[in-house]
Protein backbone atom coordinates (compact mmCIF):
# COMPACT_ATOMS: atom_id res chain seq x y z
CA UNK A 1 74.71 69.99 88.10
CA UNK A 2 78.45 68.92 86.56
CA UNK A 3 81.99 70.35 86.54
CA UNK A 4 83.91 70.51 83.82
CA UNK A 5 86.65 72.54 82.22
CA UNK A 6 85.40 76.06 81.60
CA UNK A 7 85.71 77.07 77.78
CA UNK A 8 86.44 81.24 77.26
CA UNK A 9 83.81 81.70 75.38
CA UNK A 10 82.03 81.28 78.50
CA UNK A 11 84.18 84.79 79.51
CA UNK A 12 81.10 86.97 80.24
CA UNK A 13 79.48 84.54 82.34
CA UNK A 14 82.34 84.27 84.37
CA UNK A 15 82.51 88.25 84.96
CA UNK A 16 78.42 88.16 85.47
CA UNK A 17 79.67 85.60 88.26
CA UNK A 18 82.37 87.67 89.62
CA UNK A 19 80.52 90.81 90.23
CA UNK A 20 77.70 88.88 91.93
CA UNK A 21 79.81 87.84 94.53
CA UNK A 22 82.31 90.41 94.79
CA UNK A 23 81.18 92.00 97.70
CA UNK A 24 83.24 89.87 100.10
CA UNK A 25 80.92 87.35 98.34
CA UNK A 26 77.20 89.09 98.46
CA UNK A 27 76.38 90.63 95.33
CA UNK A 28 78.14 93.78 93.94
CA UNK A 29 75.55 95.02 91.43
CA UNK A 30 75.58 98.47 90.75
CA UNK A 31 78.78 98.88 93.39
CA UNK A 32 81.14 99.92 90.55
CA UNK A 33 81.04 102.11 87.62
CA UNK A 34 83.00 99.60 85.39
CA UNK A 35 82.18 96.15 86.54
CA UNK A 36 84.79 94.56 84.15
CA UNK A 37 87.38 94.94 86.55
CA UNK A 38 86.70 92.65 88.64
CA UNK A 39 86.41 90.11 85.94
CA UNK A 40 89.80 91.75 84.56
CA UNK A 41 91.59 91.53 87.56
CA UNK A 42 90.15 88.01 89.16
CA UNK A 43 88.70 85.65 86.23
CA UNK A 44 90.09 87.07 82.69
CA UNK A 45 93.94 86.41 83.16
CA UNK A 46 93.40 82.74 83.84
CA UNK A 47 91.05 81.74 81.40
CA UNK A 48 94.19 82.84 78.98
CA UNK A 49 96.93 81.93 80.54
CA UNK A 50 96.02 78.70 82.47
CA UNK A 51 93.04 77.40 81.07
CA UNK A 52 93.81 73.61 81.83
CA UNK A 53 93.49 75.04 85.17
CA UNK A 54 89.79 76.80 84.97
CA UNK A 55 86.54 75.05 86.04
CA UNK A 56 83.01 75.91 86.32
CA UNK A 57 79.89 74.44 87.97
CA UNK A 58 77.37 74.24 85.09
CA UNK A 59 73.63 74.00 85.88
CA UNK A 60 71.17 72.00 84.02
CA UNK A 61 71.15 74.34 81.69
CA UNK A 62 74.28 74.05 81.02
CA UNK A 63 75.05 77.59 82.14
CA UNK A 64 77.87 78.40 84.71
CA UNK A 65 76.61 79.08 88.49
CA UNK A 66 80.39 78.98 89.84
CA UNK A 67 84.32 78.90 89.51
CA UNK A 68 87.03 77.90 90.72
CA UNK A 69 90.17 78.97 88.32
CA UNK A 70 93.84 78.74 88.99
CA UNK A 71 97.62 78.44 87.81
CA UNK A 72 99.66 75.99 88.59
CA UNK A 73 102.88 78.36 89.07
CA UNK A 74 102.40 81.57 90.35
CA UNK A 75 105.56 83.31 89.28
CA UNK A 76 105.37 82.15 85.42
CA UNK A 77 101.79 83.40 85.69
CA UNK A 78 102.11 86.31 87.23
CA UNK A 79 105.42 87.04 84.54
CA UNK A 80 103.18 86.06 81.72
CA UNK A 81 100.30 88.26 82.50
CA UNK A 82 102.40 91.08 82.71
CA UNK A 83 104.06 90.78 79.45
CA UNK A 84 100.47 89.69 77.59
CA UNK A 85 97.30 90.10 79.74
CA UNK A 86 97.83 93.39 81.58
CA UNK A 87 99.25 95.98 78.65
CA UNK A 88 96.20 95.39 76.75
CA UNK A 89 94.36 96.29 80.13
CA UNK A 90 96.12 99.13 81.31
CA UNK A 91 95.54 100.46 77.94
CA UNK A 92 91.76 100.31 78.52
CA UNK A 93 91.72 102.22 82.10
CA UNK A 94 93.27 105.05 82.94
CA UNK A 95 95.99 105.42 85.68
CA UNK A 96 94.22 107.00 89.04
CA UNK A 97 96.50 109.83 90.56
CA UNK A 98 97.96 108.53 93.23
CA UNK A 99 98.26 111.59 95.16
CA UNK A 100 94.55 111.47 95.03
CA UNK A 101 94.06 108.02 96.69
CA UNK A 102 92.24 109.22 99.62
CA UNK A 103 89.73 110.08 97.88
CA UNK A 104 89.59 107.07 95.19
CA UNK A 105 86.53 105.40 94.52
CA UNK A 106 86.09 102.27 94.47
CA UNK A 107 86.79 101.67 90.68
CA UNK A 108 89.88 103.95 90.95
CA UNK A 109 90.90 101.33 93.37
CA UNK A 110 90.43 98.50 91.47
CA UNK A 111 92.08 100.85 88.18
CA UNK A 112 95.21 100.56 90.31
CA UNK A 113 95.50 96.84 90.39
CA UNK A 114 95.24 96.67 86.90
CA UNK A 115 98.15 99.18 86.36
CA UNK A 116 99.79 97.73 89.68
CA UNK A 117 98.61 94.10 89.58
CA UNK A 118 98.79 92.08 92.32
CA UNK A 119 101.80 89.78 93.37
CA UNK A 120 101.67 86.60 95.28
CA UNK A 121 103.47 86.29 98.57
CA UNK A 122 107.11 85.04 97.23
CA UNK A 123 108.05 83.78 100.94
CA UNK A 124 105.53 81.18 100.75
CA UNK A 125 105.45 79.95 96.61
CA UNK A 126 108.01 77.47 97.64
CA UNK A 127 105.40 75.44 99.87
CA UNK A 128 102.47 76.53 97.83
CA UNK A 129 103.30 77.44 94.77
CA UNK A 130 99.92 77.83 93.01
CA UNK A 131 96.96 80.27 93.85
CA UNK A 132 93.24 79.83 92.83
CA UNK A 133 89.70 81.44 92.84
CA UNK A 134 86.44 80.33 93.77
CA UNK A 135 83.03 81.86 93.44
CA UNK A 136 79.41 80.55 93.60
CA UNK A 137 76.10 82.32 92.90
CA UNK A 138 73.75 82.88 96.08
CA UNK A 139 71.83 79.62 94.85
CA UNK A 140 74.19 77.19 95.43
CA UNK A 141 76.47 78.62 98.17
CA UNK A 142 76.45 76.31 101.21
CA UNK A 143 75.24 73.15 99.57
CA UNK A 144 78.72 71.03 98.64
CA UNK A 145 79.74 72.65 95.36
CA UNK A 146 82.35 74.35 96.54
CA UNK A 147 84.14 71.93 98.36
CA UNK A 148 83.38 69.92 95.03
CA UNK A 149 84.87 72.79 93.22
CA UNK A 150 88.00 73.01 95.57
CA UNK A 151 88.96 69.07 95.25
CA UNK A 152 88.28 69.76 91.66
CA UNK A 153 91.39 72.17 91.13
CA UNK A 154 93.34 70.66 93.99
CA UNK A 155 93.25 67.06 91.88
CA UNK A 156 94.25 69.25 88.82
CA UNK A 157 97.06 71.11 90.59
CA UNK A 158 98.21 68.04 92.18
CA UNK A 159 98.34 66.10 89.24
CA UNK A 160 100.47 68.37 87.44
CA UNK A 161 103.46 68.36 90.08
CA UNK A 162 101.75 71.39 92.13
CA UNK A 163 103.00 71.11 96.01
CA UNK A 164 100.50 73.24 97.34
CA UNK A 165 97.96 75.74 96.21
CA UNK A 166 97.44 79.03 98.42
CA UNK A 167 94.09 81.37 98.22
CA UNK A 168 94.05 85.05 99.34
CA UNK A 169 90.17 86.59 100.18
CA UNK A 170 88.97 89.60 102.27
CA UNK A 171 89.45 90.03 105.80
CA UNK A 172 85.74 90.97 106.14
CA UNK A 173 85.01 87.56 104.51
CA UNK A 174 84.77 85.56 107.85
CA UNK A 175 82.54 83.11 105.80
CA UNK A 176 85.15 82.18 103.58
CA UNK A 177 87.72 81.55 106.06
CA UNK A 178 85.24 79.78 107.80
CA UNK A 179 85.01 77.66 104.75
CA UNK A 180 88.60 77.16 103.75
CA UNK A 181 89.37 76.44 107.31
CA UNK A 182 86.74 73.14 106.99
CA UNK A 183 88.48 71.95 104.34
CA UNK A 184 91.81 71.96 105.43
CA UNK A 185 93.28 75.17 104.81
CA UNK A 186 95.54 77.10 107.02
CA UNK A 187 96.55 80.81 107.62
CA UNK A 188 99.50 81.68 106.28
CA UNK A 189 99.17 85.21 106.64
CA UNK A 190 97.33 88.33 107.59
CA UNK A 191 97.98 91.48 106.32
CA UNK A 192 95.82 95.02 106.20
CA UNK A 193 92.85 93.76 104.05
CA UNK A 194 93.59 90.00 103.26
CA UNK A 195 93.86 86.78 104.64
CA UNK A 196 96.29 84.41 103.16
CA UNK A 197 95.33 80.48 103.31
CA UNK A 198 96.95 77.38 102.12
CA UNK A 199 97.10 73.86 101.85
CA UNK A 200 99.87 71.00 101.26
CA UNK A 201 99.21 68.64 97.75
């Protein structure tokens, strides 16, 4: 198995990937109605905006079994996507009624992130002021890869001027933390739903 630069042609894959772990990680086949929006919300933005930034753990076959993607500033990203990535998005899903979120599902929840995307903690993008993502398949969870993965982007980040890269996961992904922890990541944060971790370049 290799790392290398993920190409966007490789898009698809990189959603499959995303819905098989996003389930606080497990496996979230057949969990939502529109499975794209989990690959719109968490992998599609920075293949296009911050490619340079975007790597995947290839098998043999040459065939991506993980990712770990990233920007190197959050704010520009976050400003860019919402002039070029999300309008073409929100155009695709329709707007849930917010008067109705009680009783959202769970792709009317996601729906509102694309029409309300999400924002990276501004008190801390002075420390850390890039984010990533990192998934693996089932296969090759808990054998190396991912700290591979992490170094990976880290090296990237570092090398182009980043001072420190922050993650945000689940609260009900204890394994994660667990993970991020090991590797020399700190909390920064807790808030209802989400963990936020960090670590100096």
């Amino acid at each position: 198995m290799n790392i290398r630069l993920a190409s966007k042609s490789e898009q698809t894959r990189l959603y499959e990937i995303c819905v098989l772990t996003g389930e606080s990680g497990k496996d979230a086949t057949g969990v939502f109605q529109q499975p794209d929006l989990l690959g719109d919300i968490w992998v599609g933005p920075y293949l296009e905006i911050s490619p340079e930034h975007c790597f995947v753990l290839e098998g043999v076959d040459g065939n991506p079994l993980g990712y770990c993607i990233g920007t190197l500033d959050s704010a520009a990203f976050e400003k860019t996507a919402a002039e070029t990535w999300w309008p073409k998005k929100q155009a695709l899903y329709e707007k849930p009624d917010i008067e109705m979120k009680e009783s959202w599902n769970r792709d009317e929840h996601l729906t509102h992130l694309i029409h309300n995307p999400l924002q990276s903690p501004s008190e801390f993008l002075v420390d850390f002021p890039s984010h990533a993502h990192i998934n693996l398949v089932a296969d090759v969870q808990g054998k190396g890869w991912g700290k591979k993965l992490i170094e990976t982007i880290e090296k990237s980040l570092h090398d182009a001027g980043s001072t420190g890269v922050h993650l945000i996961l689940s609260n009900k992904n204890q394994n994660a933390l667990a993970f991020y922890q090991a590797i020399g990541f700190k909390i920064i944060f807790e808030r209802p739903g989400e963990i936020g971790v960090a670590k100096k370049l």
